[in-house]
Protein backbone atom coordinates (compact mmCIF):
# COMPACT_ATOMS: atom_id res chain seq x y z
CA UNK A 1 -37.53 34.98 8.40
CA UNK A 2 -34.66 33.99 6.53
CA UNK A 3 -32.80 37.29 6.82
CA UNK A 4 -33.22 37.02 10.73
CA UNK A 5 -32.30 33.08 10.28
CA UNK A 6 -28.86 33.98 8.71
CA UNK A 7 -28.53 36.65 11.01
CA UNK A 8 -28.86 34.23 14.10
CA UNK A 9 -25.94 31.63 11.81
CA UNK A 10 -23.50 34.21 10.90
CA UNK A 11 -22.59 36.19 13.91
CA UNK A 12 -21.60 33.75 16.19
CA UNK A 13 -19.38 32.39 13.00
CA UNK A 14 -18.18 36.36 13.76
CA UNK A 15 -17.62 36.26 17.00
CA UNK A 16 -15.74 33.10 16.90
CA UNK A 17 -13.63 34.25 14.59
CA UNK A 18 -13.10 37.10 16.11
CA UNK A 19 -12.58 35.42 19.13
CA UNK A 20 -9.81 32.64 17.66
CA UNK A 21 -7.87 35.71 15.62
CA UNK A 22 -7.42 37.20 19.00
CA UNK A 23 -6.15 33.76 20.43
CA UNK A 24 -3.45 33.56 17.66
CA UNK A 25 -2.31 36.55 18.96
CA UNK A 26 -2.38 36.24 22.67
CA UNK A 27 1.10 35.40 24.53
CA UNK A 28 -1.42 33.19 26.89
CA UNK A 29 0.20 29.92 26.65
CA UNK A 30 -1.81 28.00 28.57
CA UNK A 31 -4.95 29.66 27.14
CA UNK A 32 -3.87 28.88 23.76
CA UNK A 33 -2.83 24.87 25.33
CA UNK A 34 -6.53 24.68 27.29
CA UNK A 35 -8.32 26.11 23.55
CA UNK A 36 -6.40 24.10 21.55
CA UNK A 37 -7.43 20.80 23.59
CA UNK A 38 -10.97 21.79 23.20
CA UNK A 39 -10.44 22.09 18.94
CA UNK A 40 -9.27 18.73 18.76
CA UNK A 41 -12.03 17.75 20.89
CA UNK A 42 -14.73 19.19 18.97
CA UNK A 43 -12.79 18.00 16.05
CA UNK A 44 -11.87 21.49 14.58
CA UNK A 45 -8.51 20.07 13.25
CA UNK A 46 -7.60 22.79 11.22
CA UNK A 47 -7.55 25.51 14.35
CA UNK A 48 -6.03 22.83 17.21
CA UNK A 49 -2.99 21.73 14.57
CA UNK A 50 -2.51 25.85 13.95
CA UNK A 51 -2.04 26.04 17.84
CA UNK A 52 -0.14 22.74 18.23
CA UNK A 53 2.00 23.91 15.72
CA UNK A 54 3.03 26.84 17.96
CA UNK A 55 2.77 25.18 21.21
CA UNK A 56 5.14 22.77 20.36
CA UNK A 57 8.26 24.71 20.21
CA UNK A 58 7.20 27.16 23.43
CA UNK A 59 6.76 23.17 25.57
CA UNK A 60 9.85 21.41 24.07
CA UNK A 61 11.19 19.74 27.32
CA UNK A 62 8.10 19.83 29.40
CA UNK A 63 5.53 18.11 30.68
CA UNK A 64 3.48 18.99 28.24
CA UNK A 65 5.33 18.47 25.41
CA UNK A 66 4.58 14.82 25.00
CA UNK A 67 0.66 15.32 24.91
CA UNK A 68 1.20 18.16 21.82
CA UNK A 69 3.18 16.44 20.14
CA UNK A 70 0.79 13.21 20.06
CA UNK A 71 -2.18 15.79 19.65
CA UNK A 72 -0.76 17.61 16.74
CA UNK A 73 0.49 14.39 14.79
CA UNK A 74 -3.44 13.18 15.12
CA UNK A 75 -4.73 17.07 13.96
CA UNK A 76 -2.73 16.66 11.27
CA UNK A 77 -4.45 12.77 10.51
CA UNK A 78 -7.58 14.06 11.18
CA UNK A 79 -7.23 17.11 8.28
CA UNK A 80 -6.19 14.12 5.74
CA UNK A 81 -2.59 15.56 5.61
CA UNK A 82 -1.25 11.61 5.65
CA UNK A 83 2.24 12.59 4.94
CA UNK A 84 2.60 15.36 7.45
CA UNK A 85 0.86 13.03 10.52
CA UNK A 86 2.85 9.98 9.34
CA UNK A 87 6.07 11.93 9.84
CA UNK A 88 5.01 13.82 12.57
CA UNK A 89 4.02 9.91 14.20
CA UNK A 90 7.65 8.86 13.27
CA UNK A 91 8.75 11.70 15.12
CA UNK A 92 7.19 11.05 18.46
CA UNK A 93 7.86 7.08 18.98
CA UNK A 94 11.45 8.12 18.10
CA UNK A 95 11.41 11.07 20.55
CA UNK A 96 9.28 9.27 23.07
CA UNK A 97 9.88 5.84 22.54
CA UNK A 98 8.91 4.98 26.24
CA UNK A 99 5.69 6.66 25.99
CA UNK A 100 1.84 5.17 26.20
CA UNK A 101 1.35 6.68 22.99
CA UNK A 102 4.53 5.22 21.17
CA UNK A 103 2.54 2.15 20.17
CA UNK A 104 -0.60 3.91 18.49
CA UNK A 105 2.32 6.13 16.91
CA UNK A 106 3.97 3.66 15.56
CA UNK A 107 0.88 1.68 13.78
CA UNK A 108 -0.23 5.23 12.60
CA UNK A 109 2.58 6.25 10.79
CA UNK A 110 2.27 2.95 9.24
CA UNK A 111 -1.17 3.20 8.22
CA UNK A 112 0.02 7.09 7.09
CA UNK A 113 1.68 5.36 4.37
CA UNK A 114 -0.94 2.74 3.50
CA UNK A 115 -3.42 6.08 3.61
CA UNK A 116 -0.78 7.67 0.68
CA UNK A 117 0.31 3.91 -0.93
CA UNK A 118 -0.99 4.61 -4.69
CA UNK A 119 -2.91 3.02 -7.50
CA UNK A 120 -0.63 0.04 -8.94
CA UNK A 121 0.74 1.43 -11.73
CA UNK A 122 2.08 4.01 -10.29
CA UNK A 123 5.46 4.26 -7.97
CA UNK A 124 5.29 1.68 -5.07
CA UNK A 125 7.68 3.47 -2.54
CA UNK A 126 4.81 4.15 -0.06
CA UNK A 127 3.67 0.59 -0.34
CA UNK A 128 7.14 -0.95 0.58
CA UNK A 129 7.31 1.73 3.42
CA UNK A 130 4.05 0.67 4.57
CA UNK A 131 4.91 -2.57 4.77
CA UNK A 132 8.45 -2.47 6.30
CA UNK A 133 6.43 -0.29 9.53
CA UNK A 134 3.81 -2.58 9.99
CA UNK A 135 6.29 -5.40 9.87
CA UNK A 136 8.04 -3.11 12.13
CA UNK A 137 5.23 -2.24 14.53
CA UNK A 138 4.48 -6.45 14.76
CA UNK A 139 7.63 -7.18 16.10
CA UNK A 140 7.72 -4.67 18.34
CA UNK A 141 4.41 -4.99 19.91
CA UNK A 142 3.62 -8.74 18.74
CA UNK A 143 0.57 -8.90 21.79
CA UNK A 144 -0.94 -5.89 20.32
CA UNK A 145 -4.23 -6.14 19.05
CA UNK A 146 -3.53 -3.84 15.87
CA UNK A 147 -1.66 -6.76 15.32
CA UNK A 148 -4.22 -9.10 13.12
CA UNK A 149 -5.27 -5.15 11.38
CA UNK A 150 -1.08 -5.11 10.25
CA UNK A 151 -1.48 -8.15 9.15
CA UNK A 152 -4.26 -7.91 7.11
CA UNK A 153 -3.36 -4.87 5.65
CA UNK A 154 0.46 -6.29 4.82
CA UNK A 155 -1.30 -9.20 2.57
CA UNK A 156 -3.30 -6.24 0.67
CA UNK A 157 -0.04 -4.05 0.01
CA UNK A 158 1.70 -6.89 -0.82
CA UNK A 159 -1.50 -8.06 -3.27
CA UNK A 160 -0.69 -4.64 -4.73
CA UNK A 161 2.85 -5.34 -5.25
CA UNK A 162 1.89 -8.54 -7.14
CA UNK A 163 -0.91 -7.06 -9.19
CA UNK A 164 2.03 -4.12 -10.08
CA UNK A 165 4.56 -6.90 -11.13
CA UNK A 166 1.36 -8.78 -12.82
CA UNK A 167 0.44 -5.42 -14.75
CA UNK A 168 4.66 -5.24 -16.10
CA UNK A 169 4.41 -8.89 -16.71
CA UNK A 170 1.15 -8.51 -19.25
CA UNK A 171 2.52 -5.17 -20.60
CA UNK A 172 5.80 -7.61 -21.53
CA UNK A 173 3.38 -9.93 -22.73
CA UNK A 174 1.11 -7.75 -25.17
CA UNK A 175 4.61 -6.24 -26.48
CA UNK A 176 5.03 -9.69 -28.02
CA UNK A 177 8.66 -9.79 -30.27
CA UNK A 178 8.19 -6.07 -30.79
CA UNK A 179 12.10 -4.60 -30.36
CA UNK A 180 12.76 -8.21 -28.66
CA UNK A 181 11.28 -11.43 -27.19
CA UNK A 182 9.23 -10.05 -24.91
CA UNK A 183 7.59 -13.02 -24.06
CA UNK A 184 10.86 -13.86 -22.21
CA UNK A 185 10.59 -11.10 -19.79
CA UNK A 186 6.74 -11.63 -19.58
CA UNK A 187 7.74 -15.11 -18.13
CA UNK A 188 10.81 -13.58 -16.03
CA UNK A 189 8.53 -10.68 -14.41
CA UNK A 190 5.86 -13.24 -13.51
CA UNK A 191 8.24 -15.90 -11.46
CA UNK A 192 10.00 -13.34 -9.98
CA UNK A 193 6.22 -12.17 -8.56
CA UNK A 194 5.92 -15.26 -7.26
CA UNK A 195 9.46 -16.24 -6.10
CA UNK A 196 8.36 -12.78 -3.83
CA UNK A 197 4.90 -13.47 -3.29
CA UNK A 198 4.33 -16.97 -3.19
CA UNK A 199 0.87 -16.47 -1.68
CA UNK A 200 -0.37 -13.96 -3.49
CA UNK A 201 -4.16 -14.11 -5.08
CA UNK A 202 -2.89 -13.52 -8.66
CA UNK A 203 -1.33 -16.69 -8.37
CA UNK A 204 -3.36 -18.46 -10.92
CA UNK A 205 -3.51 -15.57 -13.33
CA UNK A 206 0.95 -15.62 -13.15
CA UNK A 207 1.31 -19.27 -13.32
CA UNK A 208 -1.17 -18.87 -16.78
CA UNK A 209 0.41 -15.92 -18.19
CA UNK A 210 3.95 -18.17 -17.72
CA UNK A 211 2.83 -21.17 -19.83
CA UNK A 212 1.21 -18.92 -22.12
CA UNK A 213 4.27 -17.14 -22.59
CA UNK A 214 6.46 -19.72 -22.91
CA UNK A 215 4.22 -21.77 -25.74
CA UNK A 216 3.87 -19.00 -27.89
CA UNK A 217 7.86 -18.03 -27.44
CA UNK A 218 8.03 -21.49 -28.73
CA UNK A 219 5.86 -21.34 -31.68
CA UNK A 220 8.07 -18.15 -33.01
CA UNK A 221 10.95 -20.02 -32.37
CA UNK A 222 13.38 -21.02 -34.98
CA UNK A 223 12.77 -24.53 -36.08
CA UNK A 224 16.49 -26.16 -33.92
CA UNK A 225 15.31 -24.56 -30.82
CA UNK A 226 11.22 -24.75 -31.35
CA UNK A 227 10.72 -28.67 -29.94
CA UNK A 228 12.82 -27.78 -26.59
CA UNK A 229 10.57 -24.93 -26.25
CA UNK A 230 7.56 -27.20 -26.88
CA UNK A 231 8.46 -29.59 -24.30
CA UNK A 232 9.20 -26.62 -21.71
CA UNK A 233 5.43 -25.20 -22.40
CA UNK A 234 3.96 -28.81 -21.87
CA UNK A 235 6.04 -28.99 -19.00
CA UNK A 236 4.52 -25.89 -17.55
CA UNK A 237 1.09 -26.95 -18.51
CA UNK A 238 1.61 -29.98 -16.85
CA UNK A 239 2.29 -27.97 -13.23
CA UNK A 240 -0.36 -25.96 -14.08
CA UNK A 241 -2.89 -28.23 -14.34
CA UNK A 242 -1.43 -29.75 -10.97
CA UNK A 243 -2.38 -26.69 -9.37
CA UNK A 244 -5.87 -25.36 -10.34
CA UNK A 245 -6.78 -27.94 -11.81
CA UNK A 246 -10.30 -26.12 -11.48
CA UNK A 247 -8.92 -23.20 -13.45
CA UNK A 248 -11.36 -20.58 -15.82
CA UNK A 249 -8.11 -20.73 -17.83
CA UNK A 250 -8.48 -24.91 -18.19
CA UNK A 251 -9.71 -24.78 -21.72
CA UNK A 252 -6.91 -22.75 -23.11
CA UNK A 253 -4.58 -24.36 -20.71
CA UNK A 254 -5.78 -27.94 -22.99
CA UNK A 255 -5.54 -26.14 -26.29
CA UNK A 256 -1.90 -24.98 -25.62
CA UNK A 257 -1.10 -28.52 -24.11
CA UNK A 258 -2.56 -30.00 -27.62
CA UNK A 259 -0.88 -27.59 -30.17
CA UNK A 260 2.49 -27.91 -28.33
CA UNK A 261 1.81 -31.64 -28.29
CA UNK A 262 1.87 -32.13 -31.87
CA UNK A 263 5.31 -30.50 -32.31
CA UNK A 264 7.18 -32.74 -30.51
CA UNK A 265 8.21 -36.01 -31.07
CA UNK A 266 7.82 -38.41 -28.01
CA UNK A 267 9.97 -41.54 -27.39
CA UNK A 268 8.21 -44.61 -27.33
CA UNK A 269 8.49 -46.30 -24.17
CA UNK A 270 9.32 -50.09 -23.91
């Protein structure tokens, strides 16, 4: 039973290969046009984007060649081969820009580059081409409704941005005054973030990682420069607290505010 069972599997697998291997071979255009419409359909990417591939240079200039090109750029999505569709998507809205397809084209090959935008410690590139083409696609199609989706996804590239800047900003920070005061560029990398990305979620975990910074640059100050320093942490503490003032970082937030506190010398007001 299973003998006959793999028997009745495998040979149509034969004959359709059989079948296909003769396709690649035929000079029957339209065959191979009409075949490779019914591969995408039954979502066979991998043979339709092989005859795409083709067609597309033997229907440059026709009809036809707006539908393969579209077709083949979404084969190419559908096998997971996010840098090949997202230039192939590029490729048509440029080509075709009047085309009904132009606008899915254009939020693809956006999305191709949100598909390929890496972990955050790696190179952001991809993210920041991501974002400049959904940015892109929203003000050319600002009635579109991919248009909340862009959005959407924008914030979580640019969350990844942040998180990337956060990530150099604590590396700075755990460096300490090794080869330099690296608590400096801690608190340089983490306004920066959020000169960029005002609204970013790691908002409150920047704005601690600055006062943080900046007290304990002050306690390894030397002693002319150490009170200034003191007064700029309590400063920062102060604007802290203004913000989240519901902050899990509240009770070291307090203890910083106290040491610093006791190292300078306040005027007495009259």
């Amino acid at each position: 039973m299973k003998k006959l069972l793999f028997v009745l599997v495998i040979i149509p697998l034969l004959i359709s290969c059989s079948q296909y291997q003769k396709l690649l071979k035929s000079t029957d255009y339209e065959l191979k046009y009409t075949k490779a419409m019914e591969y995408y359909e039954a979502e066979d990417f991998m043979r339709a984007a092989t005859l795409f591939n083709e067609l597309q240079s033997i229907y440059r200039g026709t009809d036809k060649s707006e539908i393969i090109s579209f077709t083949y750029s979404k084969c190419l999505y559908g096998l997971s081969d996010y840098i090949m569709a997202g230039h192939y998507f590029r490729q048509f809205y440029k080509t075709f820009p009047s085309s009904d397809y132009a606008e899915e084209c254009q939020f693809m090959s956006a999305y191709c580059y949100y598909m390929v935008s890496p972990k955050p410690r790696l190179d952001q590139t991809d993210t920041y081409n991501a974002i400049n083409e959904f940015q892109l696609f929203i003000n050319l199609y600002p009635k579109s409704p991919k248009v909340e989706e862009a959005e959407r996804l924008i914030t979580e590239l640019r969350d990844k941005l942040v998180y990337k800047s956060y990530l150099s900003a604590k590396l700075y920070f755990n460096l300490g005054n090794y080869m330099g005061n690296n608590y400096q560029s801690a608190v340089i990398a983490a306004q920066n973030s959020l000169k960029e990305f005002p609204d970013t979620k790691y908002r409150e975990e920047l704005s601690f990682l600055i006062l943080e910074a900046k007290y304990i640059q002050a306690e390894n100050s030397v002693l002319e420069k150490k009170e200034d320093r003191m007064r700029e942490a309590i400063d920062e503490y102060y604007s802290f607290i203004n913000e989240f003032p519901k902050s899990d970082y509240m009770d070291k937030a307090v203890k910083i505010f106290e040491h610093a506190s006791k190292e300078v010398k306040f005027e007495e007001v009259n």
